[in-house]
N, C-alpha and C. Protein backbone atom coordinates (compact mmCIF):
# COMPACT_ATOMS: atom_id res chain seq x y z
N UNK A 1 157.39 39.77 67.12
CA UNK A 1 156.89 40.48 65.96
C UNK A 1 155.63 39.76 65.46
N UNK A 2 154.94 40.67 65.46
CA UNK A 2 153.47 39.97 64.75
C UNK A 2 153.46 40.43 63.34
N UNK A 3 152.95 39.56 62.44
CA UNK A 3 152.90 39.61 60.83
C UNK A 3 151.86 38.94 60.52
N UNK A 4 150.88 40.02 60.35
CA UNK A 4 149.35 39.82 60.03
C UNK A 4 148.51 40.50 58.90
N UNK A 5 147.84 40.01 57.41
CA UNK A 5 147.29 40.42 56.69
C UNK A 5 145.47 40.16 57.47
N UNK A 6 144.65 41.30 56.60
CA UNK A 6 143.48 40.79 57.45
C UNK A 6 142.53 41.14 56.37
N UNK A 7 141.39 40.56 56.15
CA UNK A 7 140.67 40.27 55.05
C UNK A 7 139.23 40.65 55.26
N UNK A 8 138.20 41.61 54.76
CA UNK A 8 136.67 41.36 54.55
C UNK A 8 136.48 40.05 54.21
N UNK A 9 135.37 39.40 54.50
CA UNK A 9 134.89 38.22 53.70
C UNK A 9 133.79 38.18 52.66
N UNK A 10 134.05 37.76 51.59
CA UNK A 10 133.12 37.65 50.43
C UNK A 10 131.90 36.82 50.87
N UNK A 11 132.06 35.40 51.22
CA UNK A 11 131.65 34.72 52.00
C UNK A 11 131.72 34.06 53.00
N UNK A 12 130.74 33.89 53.71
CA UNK A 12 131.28 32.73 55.16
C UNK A 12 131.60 31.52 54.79
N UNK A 13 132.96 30.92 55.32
CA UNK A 13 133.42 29.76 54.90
C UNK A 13 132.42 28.55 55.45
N UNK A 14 131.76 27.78 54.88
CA UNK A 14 130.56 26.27 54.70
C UNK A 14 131.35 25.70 56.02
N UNK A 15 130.35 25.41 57.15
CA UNK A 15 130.14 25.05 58.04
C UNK A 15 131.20 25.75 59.09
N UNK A 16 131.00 27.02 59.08
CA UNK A 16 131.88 27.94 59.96
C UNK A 16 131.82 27.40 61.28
N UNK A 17 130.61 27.24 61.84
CA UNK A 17 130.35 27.08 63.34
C UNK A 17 130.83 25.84 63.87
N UNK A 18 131.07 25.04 62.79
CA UNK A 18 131.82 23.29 63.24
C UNK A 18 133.48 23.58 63.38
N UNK A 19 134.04 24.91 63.30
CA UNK A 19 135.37 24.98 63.54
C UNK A 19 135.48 25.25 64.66
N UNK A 20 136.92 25.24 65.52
CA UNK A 20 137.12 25.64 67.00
C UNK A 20 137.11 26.94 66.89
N UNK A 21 136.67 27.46 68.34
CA UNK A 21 136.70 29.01 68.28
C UNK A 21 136.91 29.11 69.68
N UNK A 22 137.14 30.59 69.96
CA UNK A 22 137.59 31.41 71.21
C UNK A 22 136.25 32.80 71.25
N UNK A 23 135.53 32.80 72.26
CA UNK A 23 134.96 33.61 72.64
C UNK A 23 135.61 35.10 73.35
N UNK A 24 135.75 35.90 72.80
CA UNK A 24 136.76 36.96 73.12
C UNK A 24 136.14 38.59 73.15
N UNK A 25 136.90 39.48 74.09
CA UNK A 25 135.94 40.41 74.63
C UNK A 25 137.66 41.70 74.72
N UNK A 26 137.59 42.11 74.42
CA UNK A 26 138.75 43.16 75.11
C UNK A 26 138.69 44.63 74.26
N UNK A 27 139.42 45.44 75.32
CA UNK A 27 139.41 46.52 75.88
C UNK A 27 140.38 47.46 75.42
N UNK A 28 140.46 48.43 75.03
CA UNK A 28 142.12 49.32 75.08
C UNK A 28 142.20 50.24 75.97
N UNK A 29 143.12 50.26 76.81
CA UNK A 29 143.63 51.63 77.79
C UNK A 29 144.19 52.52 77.11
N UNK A 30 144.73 52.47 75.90
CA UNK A 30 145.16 53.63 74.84
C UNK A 30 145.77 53.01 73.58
N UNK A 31 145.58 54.14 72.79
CA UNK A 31 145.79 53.30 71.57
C UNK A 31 147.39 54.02 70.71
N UNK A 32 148.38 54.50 71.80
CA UNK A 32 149.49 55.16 70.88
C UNK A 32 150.21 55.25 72.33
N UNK A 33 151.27 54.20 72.23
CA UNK A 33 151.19 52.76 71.46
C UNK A 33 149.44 51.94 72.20
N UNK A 34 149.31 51.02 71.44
CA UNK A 34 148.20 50.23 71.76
C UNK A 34 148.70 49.23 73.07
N UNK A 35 147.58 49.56 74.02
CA UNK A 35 147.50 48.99 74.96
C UNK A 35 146.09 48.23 75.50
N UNK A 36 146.14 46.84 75.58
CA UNK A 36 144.60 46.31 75.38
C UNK A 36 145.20 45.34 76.81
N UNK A 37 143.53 44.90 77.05
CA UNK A 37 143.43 44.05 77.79
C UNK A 37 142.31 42.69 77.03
N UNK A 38 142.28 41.57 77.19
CA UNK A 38 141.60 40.36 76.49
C UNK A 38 141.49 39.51 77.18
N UNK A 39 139.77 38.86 77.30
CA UNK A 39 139.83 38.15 77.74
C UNK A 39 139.15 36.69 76.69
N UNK A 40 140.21 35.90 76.60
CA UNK A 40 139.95 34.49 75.57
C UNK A 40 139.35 33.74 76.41
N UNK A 41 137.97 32.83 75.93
CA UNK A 41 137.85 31.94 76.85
C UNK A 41 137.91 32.04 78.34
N UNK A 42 138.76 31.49 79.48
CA UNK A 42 139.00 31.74 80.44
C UNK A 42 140.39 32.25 80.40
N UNK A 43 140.93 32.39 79.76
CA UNK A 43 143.02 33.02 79.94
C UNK A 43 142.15 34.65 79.08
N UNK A 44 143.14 35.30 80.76
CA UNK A 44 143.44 36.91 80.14
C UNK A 44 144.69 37.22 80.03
N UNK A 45 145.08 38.39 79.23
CA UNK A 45 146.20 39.12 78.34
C UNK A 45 146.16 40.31 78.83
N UNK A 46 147.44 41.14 79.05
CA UNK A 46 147.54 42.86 78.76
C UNK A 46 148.44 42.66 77.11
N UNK A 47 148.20 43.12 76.56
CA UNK A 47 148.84 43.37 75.41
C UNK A 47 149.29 44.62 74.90
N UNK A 48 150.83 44.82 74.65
CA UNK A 48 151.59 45.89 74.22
C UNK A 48 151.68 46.38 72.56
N UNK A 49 151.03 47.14 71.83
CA UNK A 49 151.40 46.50 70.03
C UNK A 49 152.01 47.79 69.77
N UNK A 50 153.08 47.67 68.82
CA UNK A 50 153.97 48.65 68.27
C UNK A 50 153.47 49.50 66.98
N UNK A 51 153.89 50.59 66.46
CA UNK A 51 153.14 50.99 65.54
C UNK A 51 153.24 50.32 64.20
N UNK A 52 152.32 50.08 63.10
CA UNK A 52 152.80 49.39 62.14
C UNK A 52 151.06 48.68 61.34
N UNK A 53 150.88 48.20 60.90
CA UNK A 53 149.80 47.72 60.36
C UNK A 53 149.82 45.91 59.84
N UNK A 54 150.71 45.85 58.84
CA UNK A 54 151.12 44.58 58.48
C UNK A 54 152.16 43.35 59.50
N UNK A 55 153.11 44.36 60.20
CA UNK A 55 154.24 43.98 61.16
C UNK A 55 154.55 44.91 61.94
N UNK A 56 154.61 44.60 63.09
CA UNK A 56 154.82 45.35 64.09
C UNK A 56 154.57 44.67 65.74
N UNK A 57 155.47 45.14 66.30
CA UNK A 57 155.53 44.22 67.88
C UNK A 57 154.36 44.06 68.78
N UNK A 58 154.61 43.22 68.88
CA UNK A 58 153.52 42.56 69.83
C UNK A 58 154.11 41.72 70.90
N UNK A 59 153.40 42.31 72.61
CA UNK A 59 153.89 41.29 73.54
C UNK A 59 152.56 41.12 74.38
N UNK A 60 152.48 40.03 75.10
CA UNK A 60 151.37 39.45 75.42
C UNK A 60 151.78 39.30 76.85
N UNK A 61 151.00 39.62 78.20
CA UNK A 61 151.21 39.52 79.54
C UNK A 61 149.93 39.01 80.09
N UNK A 62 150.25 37.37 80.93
CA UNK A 62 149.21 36.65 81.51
C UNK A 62 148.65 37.39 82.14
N UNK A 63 147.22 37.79 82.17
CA UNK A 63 146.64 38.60 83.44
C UNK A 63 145.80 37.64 84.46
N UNK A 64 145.17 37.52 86.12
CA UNK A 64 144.66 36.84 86.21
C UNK A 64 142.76 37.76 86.21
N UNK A 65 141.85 37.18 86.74
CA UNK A 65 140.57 37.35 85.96
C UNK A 65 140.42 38.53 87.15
N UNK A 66 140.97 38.83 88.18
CA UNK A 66 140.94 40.04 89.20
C UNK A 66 141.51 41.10 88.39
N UNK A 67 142.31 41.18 87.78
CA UNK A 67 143.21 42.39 87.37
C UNK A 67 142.88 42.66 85.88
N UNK A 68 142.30 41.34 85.22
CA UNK A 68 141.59 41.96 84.15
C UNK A 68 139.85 42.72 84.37
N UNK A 69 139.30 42.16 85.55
CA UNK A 69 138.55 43.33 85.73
C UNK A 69 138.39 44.38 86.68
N UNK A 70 139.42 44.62 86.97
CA UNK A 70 139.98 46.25 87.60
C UNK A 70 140.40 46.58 86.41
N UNK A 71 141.11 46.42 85.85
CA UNK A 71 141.48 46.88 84.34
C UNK A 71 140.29 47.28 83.24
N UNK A 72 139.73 46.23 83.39
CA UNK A 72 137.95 46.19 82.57
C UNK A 72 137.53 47.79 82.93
N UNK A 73 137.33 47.67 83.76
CA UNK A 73 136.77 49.07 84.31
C UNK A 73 137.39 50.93 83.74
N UNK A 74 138.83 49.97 83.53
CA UNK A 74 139.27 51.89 82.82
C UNK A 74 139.45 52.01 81.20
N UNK A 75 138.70 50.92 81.02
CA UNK A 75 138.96 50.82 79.33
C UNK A 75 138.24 52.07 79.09
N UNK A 76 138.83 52.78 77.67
CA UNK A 76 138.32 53.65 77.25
C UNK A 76 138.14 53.43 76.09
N UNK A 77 136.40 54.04 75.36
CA UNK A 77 135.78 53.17 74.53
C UNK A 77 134.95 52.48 74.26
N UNK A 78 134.46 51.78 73.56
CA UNK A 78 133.59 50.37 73.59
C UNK A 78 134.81 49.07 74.32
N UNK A 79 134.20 48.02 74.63
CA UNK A 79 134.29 46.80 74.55
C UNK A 79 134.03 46.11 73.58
N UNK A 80 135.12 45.24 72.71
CA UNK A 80 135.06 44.69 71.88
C UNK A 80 134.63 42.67 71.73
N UNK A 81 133.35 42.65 71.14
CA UNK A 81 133.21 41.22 71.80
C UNK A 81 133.13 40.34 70.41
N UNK A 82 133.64 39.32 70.48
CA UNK A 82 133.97 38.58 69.02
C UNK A 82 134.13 37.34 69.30
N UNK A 83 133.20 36.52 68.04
CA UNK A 83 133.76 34.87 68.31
C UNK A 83 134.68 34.46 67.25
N UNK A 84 135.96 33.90 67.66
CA UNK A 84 136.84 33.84 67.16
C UNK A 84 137.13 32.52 66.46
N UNK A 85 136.78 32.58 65.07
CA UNK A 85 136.82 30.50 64.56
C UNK A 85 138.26 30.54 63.90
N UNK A 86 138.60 29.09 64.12
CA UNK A 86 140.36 28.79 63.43
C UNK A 86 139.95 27.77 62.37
N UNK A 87 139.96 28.72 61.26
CA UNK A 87 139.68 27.95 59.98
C UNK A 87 141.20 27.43 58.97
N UNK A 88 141.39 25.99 58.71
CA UNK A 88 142.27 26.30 58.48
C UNK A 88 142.79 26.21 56.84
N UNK A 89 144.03 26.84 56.06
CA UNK A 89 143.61 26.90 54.93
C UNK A 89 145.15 26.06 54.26
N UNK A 90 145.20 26.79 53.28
CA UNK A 90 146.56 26.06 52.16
C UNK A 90 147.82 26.80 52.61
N UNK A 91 148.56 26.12 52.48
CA UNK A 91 150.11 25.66 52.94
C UNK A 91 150.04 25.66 54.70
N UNK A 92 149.39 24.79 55.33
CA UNK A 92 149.52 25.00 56.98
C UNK A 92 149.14 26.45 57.59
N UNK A 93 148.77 27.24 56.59
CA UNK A 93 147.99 28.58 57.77
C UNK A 93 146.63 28.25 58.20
N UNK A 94 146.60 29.69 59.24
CA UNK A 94 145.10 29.01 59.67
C UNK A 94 144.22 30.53 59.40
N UNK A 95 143.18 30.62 59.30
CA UNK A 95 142.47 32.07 58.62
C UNK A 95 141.90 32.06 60.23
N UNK A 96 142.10 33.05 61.35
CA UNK A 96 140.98 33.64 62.09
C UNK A 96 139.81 34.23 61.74
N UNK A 97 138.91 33.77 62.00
CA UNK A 97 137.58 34.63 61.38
C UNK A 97 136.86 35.26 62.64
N UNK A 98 136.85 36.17 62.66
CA UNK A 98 136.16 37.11 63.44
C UNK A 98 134.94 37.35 63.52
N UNK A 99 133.59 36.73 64.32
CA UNK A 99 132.53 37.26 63.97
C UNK A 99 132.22 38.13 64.62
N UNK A 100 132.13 39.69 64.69
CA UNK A 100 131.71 40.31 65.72
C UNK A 100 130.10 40.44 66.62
N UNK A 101 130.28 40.86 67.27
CA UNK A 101 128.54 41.39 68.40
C UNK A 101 128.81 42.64 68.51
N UNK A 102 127.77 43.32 68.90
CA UNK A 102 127.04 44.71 68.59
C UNK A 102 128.04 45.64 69.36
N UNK A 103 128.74 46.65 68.95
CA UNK A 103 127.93 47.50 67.85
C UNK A 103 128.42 47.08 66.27
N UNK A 104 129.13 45.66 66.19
CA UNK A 104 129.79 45.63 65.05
C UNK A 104 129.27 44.58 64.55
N UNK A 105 127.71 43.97 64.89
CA UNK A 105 127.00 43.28 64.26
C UNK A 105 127.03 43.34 62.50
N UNK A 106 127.71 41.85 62.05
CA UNK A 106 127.50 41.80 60.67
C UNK A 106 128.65 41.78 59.90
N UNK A 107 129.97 42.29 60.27
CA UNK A 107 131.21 42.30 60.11
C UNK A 107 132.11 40.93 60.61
N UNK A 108 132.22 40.80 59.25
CA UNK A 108 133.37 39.49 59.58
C UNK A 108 134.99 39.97 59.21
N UNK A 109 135.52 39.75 59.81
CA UNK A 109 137.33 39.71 59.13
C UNK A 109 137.82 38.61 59.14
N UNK A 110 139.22 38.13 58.29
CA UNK A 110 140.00 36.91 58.67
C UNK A 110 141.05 37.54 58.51
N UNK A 111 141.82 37.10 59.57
CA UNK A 111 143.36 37.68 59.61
C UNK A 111 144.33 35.84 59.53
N UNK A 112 145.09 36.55 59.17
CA UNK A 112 146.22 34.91 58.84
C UNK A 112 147.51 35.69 59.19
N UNK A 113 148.60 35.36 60.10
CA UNK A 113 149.56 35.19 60.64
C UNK A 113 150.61 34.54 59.93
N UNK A 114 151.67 35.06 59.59
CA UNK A 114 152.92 34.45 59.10
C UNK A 114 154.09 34.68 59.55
N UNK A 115 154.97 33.60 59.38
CA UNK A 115 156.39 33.40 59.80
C UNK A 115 157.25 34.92 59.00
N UNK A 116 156.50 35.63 58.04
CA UNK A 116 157.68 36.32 57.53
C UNK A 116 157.06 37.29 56.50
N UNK A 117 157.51 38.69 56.79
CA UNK A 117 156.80 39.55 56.01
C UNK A 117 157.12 39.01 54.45
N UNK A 118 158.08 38.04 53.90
CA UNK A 118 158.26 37.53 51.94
C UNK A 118 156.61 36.87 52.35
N UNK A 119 156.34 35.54 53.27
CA UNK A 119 155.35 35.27 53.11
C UNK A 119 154.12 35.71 53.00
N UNK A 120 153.99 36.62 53.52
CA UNK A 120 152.38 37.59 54.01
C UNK A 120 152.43 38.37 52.62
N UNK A 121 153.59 38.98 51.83
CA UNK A 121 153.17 39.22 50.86
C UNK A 121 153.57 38.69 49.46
N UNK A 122 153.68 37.09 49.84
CA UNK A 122 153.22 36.31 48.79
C UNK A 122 151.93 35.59 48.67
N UNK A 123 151.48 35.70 49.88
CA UNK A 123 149.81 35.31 50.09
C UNK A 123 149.18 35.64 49.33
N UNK A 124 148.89 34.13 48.47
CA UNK A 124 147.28 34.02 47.54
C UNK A 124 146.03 33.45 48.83
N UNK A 125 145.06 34.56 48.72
CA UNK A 125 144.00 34.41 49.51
C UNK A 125 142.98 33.41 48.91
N UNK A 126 142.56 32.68 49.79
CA UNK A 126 141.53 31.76 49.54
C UNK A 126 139.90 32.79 48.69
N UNK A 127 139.38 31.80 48.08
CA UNK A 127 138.05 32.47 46.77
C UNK A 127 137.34 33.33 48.07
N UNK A 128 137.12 33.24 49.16
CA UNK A 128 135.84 32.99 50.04
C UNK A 128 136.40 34.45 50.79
N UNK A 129 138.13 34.68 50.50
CA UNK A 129 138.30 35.79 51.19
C UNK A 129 137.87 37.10 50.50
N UNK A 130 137.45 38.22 50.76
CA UNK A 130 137.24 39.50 50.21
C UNK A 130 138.40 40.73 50.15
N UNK A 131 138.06 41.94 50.19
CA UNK A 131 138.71 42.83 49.85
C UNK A 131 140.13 42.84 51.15
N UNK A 132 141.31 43.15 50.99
CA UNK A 132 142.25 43.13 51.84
C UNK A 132 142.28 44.10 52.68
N UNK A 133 142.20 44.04 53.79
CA UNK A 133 142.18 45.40 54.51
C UNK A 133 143.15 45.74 55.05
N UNK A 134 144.39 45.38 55.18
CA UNK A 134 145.53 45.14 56.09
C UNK A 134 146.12 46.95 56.54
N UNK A 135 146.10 47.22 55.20
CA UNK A 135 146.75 48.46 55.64
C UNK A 135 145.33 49.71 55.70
N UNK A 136 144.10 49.17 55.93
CA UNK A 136 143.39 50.08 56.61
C UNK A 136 142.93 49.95 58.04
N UNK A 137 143.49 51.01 58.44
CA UNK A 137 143.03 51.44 59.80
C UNK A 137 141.87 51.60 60.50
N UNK A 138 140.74 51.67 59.65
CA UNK A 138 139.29 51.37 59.82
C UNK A 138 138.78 49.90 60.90
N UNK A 139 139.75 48.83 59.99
CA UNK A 139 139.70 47.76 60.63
C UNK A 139 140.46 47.24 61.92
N UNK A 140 141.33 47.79 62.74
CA UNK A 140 141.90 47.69 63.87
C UNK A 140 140.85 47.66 64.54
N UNK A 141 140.57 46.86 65.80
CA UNK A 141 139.98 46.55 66.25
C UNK A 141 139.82 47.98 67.36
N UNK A 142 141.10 48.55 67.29
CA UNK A 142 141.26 49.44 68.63
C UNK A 142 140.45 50.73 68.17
N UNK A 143 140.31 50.85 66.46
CA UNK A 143 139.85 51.94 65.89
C UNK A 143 138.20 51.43 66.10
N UNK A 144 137.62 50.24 65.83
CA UNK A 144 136.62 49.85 66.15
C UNK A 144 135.83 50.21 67.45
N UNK A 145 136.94 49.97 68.74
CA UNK A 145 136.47 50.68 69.98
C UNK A 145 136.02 52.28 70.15
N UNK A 146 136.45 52.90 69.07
CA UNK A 146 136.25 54.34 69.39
C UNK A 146 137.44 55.28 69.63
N UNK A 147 138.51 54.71 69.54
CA UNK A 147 139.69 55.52 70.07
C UNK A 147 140.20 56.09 69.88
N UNK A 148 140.50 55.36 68.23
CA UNK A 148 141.92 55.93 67.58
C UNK A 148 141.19 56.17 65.78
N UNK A 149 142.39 56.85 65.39
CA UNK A 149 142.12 57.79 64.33
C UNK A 149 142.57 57.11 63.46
N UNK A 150 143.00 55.85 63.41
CA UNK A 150 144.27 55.46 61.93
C UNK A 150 144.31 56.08 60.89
């Protein structure tokens, strides 16, 4: 089960680029249920996600870099390409910040991950985070590709 709030940013968090990040690029083969392919760094993913916005299933399948690009090839959509920083914040979470590349030049999100839907919506967001987007569908990344309608 994945349990994820996800955030506009008001501002970029002071010295963003000195955090670790993941260079990341992926794909959806359909988006009902969501079916993506990702490639992090050098490790690729097929990924399964259930319907849902805040919580909802998620399973993750090692791909190797042959089968993610035979796969590459039937994505339907854009390609989604994003550098991914692990910022980290108060009580042990960590804020993903998303910077995207074109066509989504200029758009940042932070999504934060929790042990438990009480937690995710007891989450006080850091000053730097902006408007909550969690339960808009605008912001799915898969709706970003072109696909889907949320």
């Amino acid at each position: 089960m994945e349990i994820e709030r996800k955030f506009l940013l008001k501002t970029i968090p002071e010295n963003l680029y000195t955090y670790p990040c993941h260079h990341i690029e992926q794909g959806y083969l359909c988006t009902g249920p969501v079916v993506r392919i990702r490639k992090q760094d050098d490790d690729y993913y097929l990924t399964y996600k259930g319907k849902g916005k805040m919580a909802r299933e998620e399973y993750n399948l090692p791909l190797n870099a042959a089968s993610y690009a035979h796969l590459r090839e039937k994505i339907d959509g854009i390609l989604i390409t994003k550098t991914r920083y692990l910022v980290p914040i108060h009580d042990g979470l960590t804020a993903e910040v998303d910077v995207f590349e074109q066509p989504h030049r200029g758009l940042h999100l932070a999504e934060v991950e929790f042990a438990s839907i009480e937690q995710a919506n007891s989450f006080v967001a850091p000053e730097w985070f902006g408007e909550d987007v969690t339960q808009d569908g605008r912001y799915h990344n898969s709706y970003m590709s072109g696909l889907s309608t949320n």
